[in-house]
C-alpha atoms as a PDB file:
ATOM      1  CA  UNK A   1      20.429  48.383  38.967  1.00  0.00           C
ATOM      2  CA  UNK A   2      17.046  47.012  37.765  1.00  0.00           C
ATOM      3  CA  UNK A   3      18.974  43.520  37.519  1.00  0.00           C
ATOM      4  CA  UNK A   4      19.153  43.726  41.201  1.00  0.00           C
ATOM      5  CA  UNK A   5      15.858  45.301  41.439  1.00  0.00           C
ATOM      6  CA  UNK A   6      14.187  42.152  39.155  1.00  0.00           C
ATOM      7  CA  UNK A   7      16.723  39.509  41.497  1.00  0.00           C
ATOM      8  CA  UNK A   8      15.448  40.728  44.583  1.00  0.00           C
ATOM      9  CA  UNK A   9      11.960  39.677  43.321  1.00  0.00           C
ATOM     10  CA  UNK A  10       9.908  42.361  45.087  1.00  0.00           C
ATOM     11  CA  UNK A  11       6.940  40.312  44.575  1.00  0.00           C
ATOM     12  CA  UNK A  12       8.059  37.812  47.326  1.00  0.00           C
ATOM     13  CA  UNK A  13       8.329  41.030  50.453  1.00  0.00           C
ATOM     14  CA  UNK A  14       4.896  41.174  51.162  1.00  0.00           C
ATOM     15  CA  UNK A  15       4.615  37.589  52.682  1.00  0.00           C
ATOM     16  CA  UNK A  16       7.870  37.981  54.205  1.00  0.00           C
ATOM     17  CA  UNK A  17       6.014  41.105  56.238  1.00  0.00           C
ATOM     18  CA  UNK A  18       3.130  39.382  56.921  1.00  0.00           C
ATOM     19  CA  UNK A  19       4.051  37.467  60.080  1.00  0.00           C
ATOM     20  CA  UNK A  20       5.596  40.724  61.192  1.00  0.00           C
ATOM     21  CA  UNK A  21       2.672  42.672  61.469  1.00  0.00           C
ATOM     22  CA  UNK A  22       0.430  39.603  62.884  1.00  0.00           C
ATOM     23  CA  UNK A  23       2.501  39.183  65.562  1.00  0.00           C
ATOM     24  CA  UNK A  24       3.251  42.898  66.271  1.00  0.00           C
ATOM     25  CA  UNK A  25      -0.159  44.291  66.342  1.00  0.00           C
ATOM     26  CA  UNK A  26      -1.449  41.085  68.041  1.00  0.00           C
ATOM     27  CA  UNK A  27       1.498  41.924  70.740  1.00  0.00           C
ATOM     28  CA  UNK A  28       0.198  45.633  70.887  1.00  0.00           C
ATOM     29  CA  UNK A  29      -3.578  44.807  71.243  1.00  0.00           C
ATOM     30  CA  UNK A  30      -2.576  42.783  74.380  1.00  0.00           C
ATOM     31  CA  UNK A  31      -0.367  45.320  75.937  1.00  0.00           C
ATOM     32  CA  UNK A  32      -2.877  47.320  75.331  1.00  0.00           C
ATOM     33  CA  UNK A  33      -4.824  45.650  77.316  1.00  0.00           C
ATOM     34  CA  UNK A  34      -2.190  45.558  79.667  1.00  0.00           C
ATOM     35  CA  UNK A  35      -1.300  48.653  80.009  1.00  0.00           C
ATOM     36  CA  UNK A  36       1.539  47.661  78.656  1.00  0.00           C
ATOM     37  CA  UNK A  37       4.042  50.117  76.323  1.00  0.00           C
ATOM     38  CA  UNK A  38       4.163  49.195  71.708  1.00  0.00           C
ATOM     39  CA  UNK A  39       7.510  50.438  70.757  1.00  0.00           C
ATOM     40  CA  UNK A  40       7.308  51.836  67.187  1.00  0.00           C
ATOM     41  CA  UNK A  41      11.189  51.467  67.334  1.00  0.00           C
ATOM     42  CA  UNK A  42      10.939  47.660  67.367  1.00  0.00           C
ATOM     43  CA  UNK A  43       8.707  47.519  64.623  1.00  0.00           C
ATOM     44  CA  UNK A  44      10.028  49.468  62.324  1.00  0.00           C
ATOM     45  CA  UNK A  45      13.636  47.903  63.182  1.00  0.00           C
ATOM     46  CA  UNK A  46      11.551  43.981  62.904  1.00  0.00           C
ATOM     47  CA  UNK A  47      10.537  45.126  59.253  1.00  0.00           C
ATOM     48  CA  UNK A  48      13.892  46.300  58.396  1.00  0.00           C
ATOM     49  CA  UNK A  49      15.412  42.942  59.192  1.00  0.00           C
ATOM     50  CA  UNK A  50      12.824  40.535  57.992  1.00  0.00           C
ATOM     51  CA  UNK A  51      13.075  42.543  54.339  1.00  0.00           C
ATOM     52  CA  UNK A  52      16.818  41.992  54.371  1.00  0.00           C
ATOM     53  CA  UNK A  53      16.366  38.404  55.143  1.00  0.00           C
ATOM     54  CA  UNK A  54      13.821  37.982  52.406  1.00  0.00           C
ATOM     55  CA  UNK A  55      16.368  39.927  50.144  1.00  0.00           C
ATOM     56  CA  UNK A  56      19.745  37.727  51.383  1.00  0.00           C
ATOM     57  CA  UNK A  57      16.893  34.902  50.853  1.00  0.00           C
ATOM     58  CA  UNK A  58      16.063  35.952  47.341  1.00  0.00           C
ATOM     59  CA  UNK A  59      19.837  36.414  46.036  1.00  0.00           C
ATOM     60  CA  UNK A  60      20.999  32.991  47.663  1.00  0.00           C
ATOM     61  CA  UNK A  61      18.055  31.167  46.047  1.00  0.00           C
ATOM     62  CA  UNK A  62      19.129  33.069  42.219  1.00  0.00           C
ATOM     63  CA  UNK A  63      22.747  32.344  43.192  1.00  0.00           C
ATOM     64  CA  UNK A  64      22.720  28.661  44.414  1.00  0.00           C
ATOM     65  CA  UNK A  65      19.878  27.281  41.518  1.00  0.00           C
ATOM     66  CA  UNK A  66      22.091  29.388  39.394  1.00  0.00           C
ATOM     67  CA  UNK A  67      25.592  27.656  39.507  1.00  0.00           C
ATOM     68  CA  UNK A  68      23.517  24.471  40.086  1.00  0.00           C
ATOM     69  CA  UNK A  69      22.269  24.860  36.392  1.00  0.00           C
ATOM     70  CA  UNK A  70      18.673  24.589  37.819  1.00  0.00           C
ATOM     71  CA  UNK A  71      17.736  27.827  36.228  1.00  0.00           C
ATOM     72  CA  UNK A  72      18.576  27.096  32.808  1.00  0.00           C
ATOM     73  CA  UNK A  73      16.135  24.296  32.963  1.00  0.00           C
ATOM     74  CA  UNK A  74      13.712  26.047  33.744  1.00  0.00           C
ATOM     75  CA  UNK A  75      10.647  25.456  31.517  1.00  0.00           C
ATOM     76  CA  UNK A  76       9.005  28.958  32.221  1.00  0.00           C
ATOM     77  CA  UNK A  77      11.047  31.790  31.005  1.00  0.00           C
ATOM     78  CA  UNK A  78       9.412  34.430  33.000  1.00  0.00           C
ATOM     79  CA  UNK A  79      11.086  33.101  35.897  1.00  0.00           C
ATOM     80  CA  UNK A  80      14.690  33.402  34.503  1.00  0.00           C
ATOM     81  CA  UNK A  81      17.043  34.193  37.327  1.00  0.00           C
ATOM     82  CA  UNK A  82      19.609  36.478  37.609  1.00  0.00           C
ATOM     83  CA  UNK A  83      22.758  34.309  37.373  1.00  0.00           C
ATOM     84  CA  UNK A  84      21.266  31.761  35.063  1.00  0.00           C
ATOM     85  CA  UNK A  85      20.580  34.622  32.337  1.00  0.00           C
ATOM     86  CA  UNK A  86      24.219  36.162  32.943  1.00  0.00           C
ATOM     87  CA  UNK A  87      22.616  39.774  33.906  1.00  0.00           C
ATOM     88  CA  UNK A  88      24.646  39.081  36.788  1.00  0.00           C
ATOM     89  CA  UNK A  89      27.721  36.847  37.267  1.00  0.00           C
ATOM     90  CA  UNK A  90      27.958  34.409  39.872  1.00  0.00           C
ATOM     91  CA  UNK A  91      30.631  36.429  41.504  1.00  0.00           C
ATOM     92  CA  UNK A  92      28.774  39.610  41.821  1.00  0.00           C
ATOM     93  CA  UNK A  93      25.460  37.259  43.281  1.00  0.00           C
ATOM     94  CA  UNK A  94      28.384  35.267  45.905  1.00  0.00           C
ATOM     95  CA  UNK A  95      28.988  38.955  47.039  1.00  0.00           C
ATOM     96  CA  UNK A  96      26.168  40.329  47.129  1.00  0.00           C
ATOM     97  CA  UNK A  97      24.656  37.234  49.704  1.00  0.00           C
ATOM     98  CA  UNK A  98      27.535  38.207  51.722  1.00  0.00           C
ATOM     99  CA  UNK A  99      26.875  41.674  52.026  1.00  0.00           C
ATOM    100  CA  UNK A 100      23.258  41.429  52.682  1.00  0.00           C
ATOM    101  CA  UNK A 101      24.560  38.267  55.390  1.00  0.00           C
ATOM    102  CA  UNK A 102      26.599  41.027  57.602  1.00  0.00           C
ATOM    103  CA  UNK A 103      23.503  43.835  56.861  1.00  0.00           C
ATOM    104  CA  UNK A 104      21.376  41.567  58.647  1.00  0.00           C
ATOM    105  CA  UNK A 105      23.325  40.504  60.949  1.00  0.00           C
ATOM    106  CA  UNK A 106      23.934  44.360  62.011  1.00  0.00           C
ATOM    107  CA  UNK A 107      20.185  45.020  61.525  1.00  0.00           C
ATOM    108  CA  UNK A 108      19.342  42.025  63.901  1.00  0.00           C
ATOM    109  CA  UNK A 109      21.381  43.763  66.267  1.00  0.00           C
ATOM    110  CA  UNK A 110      20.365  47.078  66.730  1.00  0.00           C
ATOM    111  CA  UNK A 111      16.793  45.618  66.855  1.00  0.00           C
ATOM    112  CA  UNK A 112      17.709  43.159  69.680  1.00  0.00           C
ATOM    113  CA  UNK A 113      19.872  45.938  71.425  1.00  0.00           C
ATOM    114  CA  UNK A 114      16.312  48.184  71.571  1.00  0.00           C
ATOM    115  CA  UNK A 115      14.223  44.828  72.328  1.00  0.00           C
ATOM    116  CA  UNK A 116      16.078  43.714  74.692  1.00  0.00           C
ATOM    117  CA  UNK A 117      18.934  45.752  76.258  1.00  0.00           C
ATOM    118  CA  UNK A 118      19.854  46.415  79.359  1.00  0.00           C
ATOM    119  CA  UNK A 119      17.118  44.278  80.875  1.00  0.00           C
ATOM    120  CA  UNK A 120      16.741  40.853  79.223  1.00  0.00           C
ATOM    121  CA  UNK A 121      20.542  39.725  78.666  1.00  0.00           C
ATOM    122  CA  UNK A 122      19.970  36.636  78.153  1.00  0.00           C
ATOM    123  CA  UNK A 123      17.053  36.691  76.064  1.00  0.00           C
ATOM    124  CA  UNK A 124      19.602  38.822  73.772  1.00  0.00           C
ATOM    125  CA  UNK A 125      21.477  35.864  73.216  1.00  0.00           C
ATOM    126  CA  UNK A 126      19.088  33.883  72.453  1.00  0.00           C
ATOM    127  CA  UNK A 127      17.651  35.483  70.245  1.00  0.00           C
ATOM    128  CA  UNK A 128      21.126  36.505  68.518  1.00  0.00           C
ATOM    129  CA  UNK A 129      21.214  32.660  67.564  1.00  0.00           C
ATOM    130  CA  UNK A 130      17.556  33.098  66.589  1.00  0.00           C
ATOM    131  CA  UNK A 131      18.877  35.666  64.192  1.00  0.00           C
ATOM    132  CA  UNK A 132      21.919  33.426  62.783  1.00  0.00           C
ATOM    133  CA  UNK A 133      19.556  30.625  62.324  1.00  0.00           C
ATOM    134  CA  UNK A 134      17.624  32.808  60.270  1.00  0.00           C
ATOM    135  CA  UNK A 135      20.637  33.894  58.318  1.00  0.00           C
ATOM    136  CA  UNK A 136      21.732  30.442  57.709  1.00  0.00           C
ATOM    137  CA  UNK A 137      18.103  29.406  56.945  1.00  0.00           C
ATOM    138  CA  UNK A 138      18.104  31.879  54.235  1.00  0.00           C
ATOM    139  CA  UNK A 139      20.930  31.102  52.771  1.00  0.00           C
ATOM    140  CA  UNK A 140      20.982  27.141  52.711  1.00  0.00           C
ATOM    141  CA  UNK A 141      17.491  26.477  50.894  1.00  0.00           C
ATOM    142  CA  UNK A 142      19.697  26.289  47.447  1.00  0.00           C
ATOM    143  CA  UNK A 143      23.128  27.104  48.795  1.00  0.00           C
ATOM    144  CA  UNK A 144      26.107  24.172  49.994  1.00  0.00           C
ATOM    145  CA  UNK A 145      26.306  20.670  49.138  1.00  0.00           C
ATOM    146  CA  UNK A 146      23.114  19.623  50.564  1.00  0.00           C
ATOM    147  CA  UNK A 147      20.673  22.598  50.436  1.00  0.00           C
ATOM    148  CA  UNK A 148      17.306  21.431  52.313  1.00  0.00           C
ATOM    149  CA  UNK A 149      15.405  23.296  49.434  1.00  0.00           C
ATOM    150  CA  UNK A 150      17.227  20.027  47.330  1.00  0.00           C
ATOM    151  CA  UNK A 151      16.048  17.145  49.618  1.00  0.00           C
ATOM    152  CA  UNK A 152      12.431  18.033  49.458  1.00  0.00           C
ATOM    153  CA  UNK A 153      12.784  20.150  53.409  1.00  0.00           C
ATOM    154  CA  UNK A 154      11.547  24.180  51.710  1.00  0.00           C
ATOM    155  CA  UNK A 155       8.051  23.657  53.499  1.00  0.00           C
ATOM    156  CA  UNK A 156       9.233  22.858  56.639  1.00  0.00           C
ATOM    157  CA  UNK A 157      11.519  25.613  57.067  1.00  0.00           C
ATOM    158  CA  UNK A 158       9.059  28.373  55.404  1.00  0.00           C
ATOM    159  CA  UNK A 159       6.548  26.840  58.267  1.00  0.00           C
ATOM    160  CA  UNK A 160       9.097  27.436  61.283  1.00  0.00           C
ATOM    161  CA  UNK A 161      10.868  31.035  59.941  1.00  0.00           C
ATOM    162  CA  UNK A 162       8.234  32.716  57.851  1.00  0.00           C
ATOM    163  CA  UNK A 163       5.281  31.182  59.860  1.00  0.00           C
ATOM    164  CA  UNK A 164       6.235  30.263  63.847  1.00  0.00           C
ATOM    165  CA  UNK A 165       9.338  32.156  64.821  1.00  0.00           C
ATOM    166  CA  UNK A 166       8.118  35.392  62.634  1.00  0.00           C
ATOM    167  CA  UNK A 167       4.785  35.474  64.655  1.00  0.00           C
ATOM    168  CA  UNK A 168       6.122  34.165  68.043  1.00  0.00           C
ATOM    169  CA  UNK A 169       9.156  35.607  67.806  1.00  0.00           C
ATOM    170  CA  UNK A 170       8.014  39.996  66.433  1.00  0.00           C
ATOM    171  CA  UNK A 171       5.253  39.374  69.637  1.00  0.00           C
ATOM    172  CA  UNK A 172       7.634  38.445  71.911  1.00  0.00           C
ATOM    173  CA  UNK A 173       9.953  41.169  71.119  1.00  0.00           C
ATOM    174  CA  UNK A 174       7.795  43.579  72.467  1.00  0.00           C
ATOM    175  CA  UNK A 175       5.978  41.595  75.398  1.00  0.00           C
ATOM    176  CA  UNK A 176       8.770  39.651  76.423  1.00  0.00           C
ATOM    177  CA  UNK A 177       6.141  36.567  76.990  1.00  0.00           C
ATOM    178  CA  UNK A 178       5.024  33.132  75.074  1.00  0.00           C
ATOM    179  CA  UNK A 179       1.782  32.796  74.656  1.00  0.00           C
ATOM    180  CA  UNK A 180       0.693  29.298  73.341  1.00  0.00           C
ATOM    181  CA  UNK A 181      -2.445  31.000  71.633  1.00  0.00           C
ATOM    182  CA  UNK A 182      -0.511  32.431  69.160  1.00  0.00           C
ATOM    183  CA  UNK A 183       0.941  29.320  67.408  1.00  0.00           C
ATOM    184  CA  UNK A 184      -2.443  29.546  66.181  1.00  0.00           C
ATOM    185  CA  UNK A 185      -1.596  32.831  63.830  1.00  0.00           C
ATOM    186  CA  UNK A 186       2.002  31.740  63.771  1.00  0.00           C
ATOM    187  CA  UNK A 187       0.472  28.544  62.104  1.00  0.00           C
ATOM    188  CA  UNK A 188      -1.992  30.252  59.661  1.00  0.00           C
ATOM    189  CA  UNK A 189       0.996  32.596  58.035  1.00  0.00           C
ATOM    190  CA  UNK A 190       2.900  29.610  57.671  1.00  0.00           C
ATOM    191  CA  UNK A 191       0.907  27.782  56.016  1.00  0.00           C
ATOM    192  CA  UNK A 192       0.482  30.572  53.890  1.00  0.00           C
ATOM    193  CA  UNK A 193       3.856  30.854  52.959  1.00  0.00           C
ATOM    194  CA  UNK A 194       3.914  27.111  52.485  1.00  0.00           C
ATOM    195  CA  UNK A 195       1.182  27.369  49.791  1.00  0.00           C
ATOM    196  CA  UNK A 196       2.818  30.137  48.257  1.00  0.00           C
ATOM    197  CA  UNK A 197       6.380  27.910  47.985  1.00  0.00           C
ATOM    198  CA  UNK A 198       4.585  25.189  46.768  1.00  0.00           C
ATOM    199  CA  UNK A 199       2.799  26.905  44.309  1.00  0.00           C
ATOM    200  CA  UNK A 200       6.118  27.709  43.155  1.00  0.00           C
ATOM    201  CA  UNK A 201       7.287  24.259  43.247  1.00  0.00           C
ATOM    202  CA  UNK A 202       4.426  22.575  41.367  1.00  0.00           C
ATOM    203  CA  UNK A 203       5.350  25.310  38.723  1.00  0.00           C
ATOM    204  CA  UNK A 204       8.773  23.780  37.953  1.00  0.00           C
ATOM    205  CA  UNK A 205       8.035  20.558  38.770  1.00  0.00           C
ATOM    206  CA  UNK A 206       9.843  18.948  35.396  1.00  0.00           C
ATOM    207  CA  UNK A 207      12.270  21.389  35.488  1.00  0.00           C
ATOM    208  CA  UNK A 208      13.350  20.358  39.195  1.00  0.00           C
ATOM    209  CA  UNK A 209      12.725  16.979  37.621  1.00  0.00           C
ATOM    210  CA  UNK A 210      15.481  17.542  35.233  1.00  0.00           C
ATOM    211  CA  UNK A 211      18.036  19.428  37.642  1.00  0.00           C
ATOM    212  CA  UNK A 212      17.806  16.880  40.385  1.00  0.00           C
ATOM    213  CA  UNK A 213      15.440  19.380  42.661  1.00  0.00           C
ATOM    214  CA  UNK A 214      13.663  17.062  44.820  1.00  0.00           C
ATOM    215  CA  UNK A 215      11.215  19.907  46.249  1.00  0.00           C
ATOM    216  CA  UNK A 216       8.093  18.086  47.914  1.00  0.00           C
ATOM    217  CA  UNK A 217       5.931  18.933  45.731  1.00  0.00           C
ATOM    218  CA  UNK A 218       8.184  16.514  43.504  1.00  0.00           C
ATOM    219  CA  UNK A 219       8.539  14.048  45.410  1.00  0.00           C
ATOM    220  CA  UNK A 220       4.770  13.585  46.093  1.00  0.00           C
ATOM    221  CA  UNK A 221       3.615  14.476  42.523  1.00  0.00           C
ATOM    222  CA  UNK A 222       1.437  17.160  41.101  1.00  0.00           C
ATOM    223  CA  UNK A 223      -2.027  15.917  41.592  1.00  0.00           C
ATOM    224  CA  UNK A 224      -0.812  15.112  45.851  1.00  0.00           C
ATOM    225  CA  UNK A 225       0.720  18.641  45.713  1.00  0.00           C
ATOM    226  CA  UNK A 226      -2.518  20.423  44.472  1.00  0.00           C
ATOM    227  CA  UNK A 227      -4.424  18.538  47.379  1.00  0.00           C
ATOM    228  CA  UNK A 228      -2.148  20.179  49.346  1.00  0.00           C
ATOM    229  CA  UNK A 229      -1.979  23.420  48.053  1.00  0.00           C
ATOM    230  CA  UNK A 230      -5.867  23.556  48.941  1.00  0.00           C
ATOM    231  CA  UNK A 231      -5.986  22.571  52.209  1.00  0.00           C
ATOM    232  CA  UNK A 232      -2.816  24.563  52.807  1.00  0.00           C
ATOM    233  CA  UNK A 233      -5.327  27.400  51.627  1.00  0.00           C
ATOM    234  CA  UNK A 234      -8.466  26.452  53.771  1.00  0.00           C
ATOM    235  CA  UNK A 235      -6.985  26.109  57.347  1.00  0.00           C
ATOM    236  CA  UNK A 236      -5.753  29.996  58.021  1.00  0.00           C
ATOM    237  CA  UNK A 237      -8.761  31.741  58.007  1.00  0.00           C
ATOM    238  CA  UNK A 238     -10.193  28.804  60.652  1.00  0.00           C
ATOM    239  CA  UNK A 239      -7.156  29.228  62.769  1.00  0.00           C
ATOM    240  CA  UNK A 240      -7.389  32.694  62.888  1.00  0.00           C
ATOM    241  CA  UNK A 241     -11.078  32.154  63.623  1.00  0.00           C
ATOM    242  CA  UNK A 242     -10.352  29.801  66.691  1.00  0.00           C
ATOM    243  CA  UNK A 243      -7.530  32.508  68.426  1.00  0.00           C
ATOM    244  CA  UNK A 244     -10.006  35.279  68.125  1.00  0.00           C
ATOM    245  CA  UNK A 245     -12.579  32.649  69.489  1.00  0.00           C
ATOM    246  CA  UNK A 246      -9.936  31.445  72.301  1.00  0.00           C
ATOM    247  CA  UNK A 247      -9.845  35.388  73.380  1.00  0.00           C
ATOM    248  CA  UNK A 248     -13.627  35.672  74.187  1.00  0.00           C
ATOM    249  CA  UNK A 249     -14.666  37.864  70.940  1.00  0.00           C
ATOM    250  CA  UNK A 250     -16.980  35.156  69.432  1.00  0.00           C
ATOM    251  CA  UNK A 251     -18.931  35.995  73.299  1.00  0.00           C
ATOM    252  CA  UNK A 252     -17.983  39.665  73.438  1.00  0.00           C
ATOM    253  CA  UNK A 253     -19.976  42.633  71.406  1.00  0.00           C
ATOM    254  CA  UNK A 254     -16.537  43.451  69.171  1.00  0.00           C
ATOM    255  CA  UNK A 255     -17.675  41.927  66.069  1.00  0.00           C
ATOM    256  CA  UNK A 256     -15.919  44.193  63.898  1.00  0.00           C
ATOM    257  CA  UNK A 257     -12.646  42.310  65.211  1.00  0.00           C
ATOM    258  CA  UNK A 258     -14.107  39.431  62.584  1.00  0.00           C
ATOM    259  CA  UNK A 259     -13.330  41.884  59.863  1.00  0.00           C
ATOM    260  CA  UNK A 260     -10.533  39.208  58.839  1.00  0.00           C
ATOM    261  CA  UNK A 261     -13.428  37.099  58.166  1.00  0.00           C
ATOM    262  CA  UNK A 262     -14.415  38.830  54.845  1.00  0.00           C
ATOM    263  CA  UNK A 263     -11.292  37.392  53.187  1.00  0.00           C
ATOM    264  CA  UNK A 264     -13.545  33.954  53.098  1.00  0.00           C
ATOM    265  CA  UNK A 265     -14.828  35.087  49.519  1.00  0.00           C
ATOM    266  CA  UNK A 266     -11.568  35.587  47.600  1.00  0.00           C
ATOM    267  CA  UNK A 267      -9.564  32.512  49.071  1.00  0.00           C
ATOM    268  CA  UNK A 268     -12.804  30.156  48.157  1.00  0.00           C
ATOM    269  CA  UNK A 269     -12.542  32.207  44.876  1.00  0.00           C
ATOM    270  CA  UNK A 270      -8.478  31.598  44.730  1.00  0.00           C
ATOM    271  CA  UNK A 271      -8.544  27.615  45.411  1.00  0.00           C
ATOM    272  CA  UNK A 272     -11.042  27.205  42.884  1.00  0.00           C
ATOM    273  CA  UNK A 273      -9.180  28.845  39.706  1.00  0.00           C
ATOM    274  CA  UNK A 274      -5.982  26.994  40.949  1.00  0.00           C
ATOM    275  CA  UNK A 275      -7.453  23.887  41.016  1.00  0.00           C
ATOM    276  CA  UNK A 276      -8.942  24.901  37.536  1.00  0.00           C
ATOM    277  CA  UNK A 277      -4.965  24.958  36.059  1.00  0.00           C
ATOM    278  CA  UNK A 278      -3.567  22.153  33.877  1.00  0.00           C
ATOM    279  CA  UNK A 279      -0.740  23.170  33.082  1.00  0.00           C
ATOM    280  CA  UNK A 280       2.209  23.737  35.550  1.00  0.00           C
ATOM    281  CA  UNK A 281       3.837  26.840  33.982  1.00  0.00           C
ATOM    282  CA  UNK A 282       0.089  28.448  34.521  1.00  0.00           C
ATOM    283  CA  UNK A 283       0.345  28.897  37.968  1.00  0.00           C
ATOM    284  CA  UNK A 284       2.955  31.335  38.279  1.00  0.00           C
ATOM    285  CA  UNK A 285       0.503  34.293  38.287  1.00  0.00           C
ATOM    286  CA  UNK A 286      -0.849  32.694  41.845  1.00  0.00           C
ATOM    287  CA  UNK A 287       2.179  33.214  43.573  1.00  0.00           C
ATOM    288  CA  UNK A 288       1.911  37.265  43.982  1.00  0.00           C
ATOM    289  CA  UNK A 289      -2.163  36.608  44.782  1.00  0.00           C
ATOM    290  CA  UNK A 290      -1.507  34.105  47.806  1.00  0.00           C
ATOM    291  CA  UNK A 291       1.320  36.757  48.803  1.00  0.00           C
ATOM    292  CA  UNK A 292      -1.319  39.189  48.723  1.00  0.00           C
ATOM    293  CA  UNK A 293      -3.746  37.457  50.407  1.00  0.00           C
ATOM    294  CA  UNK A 294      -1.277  36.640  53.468  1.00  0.00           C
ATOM    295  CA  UNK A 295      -0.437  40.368  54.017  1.00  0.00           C
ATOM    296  CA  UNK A 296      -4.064  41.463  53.619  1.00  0.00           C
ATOM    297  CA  UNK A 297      -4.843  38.330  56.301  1.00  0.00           C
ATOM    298  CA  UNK A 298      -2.254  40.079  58.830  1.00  0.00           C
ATOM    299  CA  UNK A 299      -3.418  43.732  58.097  1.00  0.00           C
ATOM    300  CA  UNK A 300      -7.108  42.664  58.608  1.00  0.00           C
ATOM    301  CA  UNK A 301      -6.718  41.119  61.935  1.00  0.00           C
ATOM    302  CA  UNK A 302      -4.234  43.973  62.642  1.00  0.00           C
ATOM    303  CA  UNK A 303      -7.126  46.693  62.424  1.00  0.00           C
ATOM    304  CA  UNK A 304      -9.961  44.487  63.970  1.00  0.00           C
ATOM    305  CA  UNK A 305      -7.761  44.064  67.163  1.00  0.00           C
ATOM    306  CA  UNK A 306      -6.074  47.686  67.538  1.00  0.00           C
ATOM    307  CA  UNK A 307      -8.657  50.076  65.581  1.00  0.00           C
ATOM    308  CA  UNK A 308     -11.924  49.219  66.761  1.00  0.00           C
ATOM    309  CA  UNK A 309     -12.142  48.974  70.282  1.00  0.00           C
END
């Protein structure tokens, strides 16, 4: 069981929450505002799903770099996968991405079904091929004979699942409305998780060398990628800044609302130690602290717009 435990890579669940709660508490300070009705049901069913995608995410990655042989070229042993180590045969990884595929695919359900049912049919739909892109998404970064994470395409698909449609998509679940302002938040979590998968890229950069991994961090070398790790790391706070600012609170009295704002000191404090890193294999230690940071980000703007009114 702790092979499973270790595979799932725990580590990795609070960024995958992160847009969740952004886009859920943003959602229930505007009903609130409203007069509008928060389900807790929709939540609580939204988390559920999002940590089985990160999960089906997780085994897929250990099971496609793992009959690719891009594990066992990996220059960092700390990060030695499931499959590649033999914990856990291929098999028992193939299996266990289709189990967690159908679990959320059923958990996708039932949370549509309470989103959405009987009154928006045909935003159930929708969204039901919102949920099997997500699947898919999750399973084809290292899985099939062209997995985007292989052709350099991992950023831009961490931007529009863990970033837009996470955001957009949790707030409109329970307002049942788009709202352009919040590509802004939708934006600053996915950059987030774009730093963090890039972090993890310019980690095995010669090992992705070796195995024929074209991540982008690869493709535009390690000196580009820190460049653009750090601005990757600078622009969330400021677009969280400008949608408070676009909602009247940089006029208003609310200044506790800005409570996000206090984050300024450890991300200034976090760009410079990784730009202080040499060495590649050095940066793993980064990836929990950005995953951190992103979760503490949507927390922080949770409880200046719901808990201090």
């Amino acid at each position: 069981m702790s092979d499973w435990i270790k595979a799932a890579r725990l580590r990795t669940l609070p960024l995958s929450l992160s847009g969740i709660i952004m886009g859920a508490f943003i959602a229930k300070w505007r009903l609130y505002g409203e007069g509008g009705i928060w389900d807790w049901k929709i939540f609580a069913l939204a988390l559920l799903v999002t940590l089985l995608y990160q999960v089906l995410s997780n085994y897929a990655n250990d099971y496609g770099d793992g009959v690719k042989g891009t594990d066992a070229k990996r220059i960092n042993e700390a990060e030695s996968r499931a499959v590649a180590s033999g914990k856990i045969t291929a098999k028992q990884m193939k299996n266990a991405v289709i189990i967690f595929s159908v679990l959320s695919f059923i958990a996708t359900l039932a949370l549509l079904y309470v989103a959405f049912i009987p009154d928006y049919m045909n935003v159930f739909y929708i969204f039901i091929g919102l949920g099997v892109a997500c699947i898919l998404a999750a399973i084809g970064y290292t899985v099939g004979k062209k997995p985007y994470g292989y052709m350099g395409l991992g950023d831009l698909f961490v931007f529009i699942f863990f970033g837009l449609v996470s955001v957009c998509g949790s707030y409109f679940l329970f307002t049942k409305t788009f709202s352009w302002d919040m590509l802004l938040p939708g934006t600053a979590v996915g950059m987030m998780s774009m730093a963090v998968l890039n972090l993890n890229n310019m980690r095995d950069i010669e090992s992705d060398r070796l195995s024929g991994k074209n991540s982008f961090a690869l493709r535009i070398g390690f000196k580009n990628a820190m460049i653009y790790e750090m601005i990757l790391l600078q622009l969330p706070l400021i677009l969280i800044l400008i949608f408070l600012g676009l909602n009247g609170f940089i006029q208003s009295q609310n200044y506790y609302v800005f409570i996000v704002m206090i984050l300024l000191i450890p991300f200034s404090k976090l760009r410079r130690n990784i730009m202080s890193v040499k060495e590649p294999k050095d940066l793993d230690p980064f990836l929990k602290q950005v995953g951190i940071l992103t979760f503490t980000m949507a927390v922080l703007t949770a409880i200046g717009l719901n808990f201090f009114k």
